[in-house]
Protein backbone atom coordinates (compact mmCIF):
# COMPACT_ATOMS: atom_id res chain seq x y z
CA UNK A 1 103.95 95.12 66.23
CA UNK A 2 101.13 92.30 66.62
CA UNK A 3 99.51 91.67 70.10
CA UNK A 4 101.70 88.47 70.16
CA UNK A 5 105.07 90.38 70.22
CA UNK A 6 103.42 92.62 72.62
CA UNK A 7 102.46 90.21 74.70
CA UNK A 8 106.17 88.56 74.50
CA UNK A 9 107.32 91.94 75.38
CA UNK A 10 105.44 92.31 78.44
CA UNK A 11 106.83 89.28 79.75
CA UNK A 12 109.97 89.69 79.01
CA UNK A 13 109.95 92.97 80.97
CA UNK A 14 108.19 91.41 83.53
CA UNK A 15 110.73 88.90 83.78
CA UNK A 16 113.71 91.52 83.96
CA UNK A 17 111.82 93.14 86.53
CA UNK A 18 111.51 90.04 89.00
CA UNK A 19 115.46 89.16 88.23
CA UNK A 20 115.95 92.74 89.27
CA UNK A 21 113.78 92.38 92.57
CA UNK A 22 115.37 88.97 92.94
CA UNK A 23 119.21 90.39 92.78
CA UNK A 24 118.18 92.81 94.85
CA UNK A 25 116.82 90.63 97.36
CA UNK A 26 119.62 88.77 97.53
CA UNK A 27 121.86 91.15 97.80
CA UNK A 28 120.49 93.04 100.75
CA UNK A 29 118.06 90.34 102.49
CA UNK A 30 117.96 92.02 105.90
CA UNK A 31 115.95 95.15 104.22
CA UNK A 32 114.12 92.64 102.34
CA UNK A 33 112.79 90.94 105.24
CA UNK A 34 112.08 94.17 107.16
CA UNK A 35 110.22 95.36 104.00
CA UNK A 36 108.46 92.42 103.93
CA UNK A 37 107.83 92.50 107.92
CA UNK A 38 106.84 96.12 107.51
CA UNK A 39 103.89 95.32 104.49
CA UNK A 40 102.70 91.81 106.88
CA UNK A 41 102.47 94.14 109.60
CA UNK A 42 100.46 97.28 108.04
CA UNK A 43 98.45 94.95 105.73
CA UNK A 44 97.58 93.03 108.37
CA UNK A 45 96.79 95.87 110.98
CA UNK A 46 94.82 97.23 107.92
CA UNK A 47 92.97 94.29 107.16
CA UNK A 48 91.48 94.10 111.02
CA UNK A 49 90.98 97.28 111.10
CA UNK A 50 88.94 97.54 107.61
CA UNK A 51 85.51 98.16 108.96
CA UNK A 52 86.61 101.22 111.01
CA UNK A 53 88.07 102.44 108.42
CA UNK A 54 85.32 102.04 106.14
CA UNK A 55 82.51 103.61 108.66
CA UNK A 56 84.88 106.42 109.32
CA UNK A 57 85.09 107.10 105.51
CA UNK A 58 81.47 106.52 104.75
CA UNK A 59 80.64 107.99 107.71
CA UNK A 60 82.10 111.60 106.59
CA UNK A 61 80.59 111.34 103.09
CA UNK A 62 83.31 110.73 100.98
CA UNK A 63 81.69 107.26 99.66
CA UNK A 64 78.43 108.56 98.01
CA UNK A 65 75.44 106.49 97.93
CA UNK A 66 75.17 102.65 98.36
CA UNK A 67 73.46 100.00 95.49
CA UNK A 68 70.36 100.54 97.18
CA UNK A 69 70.52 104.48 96.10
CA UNK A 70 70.87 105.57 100.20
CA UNK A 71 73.30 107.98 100.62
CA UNK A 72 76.22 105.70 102.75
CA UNK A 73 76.88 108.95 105.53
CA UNK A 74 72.68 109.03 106.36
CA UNK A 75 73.18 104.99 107.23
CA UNK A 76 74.20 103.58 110.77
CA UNK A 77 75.52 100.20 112.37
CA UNK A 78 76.34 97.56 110.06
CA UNK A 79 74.44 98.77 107.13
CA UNK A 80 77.03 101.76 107.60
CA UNK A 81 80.11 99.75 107.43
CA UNK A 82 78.85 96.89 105.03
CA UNK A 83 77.71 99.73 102.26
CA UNK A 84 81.15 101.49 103.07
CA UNK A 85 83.22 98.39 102.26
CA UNK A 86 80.97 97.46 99.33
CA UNK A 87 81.31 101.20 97.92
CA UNK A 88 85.50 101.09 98.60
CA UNK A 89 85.34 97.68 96.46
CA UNK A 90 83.98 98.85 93.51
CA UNK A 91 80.10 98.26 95.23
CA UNK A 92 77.89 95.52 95.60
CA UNK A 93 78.52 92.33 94.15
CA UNK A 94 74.97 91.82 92.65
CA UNK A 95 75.62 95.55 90.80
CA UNK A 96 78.92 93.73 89.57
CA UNK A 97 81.40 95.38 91.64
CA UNK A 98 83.55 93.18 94.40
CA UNK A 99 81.75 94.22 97.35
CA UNK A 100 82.48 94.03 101.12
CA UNK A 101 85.38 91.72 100.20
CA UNK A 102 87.10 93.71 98.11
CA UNK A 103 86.76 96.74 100.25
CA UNK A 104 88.26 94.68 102.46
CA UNK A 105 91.21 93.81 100.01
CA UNK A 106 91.63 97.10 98.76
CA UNK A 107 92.05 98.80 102.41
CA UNK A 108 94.60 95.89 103.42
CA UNK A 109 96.69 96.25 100.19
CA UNK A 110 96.78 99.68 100.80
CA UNK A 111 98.20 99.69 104.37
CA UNK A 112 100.41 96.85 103.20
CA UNK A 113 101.62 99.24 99.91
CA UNK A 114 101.61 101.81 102.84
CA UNK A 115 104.38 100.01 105.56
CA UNK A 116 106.26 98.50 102.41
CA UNK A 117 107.28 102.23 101.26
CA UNK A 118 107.48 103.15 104.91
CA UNK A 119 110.20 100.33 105.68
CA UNK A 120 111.42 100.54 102.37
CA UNK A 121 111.99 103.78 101.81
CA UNK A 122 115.62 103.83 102.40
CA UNK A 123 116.66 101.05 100.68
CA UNK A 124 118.86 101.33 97.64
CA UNK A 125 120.12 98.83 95.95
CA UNK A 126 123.61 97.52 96.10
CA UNK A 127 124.48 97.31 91.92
């Protein structure tokens, strides 16, 4: 197989797939919207409440050390929560990781991932 046929493949699942989601959709759009509701309102509630998160989790250790070489749970204040979202994105943007940003992102999309299964956990679909 050359990387063009694989690449046609990919698509072409990825095109089932979204017909799938879209039947589905249509088919039951009440649990679609409160899926979607639920995600909105986790991602977003996630998204606010990023740098807590962050602190808490640097804050206990489980982030390691910032760019600088610190250990993130020996830093306080903002340094805390800025090295704690730059660690959770991949770190610091000038070590080439997405920083503070991404941390951000990738705490959001996981509360939104999070209130998506929550809500959508009981949904089947109709075919």
């Amino acid at each position: 197989m050359g990387f063009f046929d694989f690449v046609g493949d990919v698509v072409g699942g990825a095109i089932d797939i979204a017909g799938s989601v879209v039947d589905v959709v249509i088919e039951n759009p009440g649990k679609a919207l409160l899926v979607v509701a639920g995600a909105a309102a986790t991602g977003g509630l996630a998204f606010v409440a990023a740098p807590a998160i962050a602190t808490v989790a640097g804050g206990a250790g489980l982030l390691g050390a910032a760019s600088t070489g610190t250990t993130i749970s020996t830093l306080t204040g903002a340094a805390l929560t800025n090295a704690s979202l730059a660690a959770i994105g991949g770190g610091a943007v000038a070590a080439g990781g997405g920083g503070m940003a991404a941390g951000t992102a990738v705490i959001a999309g996981t509360g939104a991932v999070g209130g998506a299964l929550a809500t959508g956990g009981t949904i089947k679909a109709t075919s």
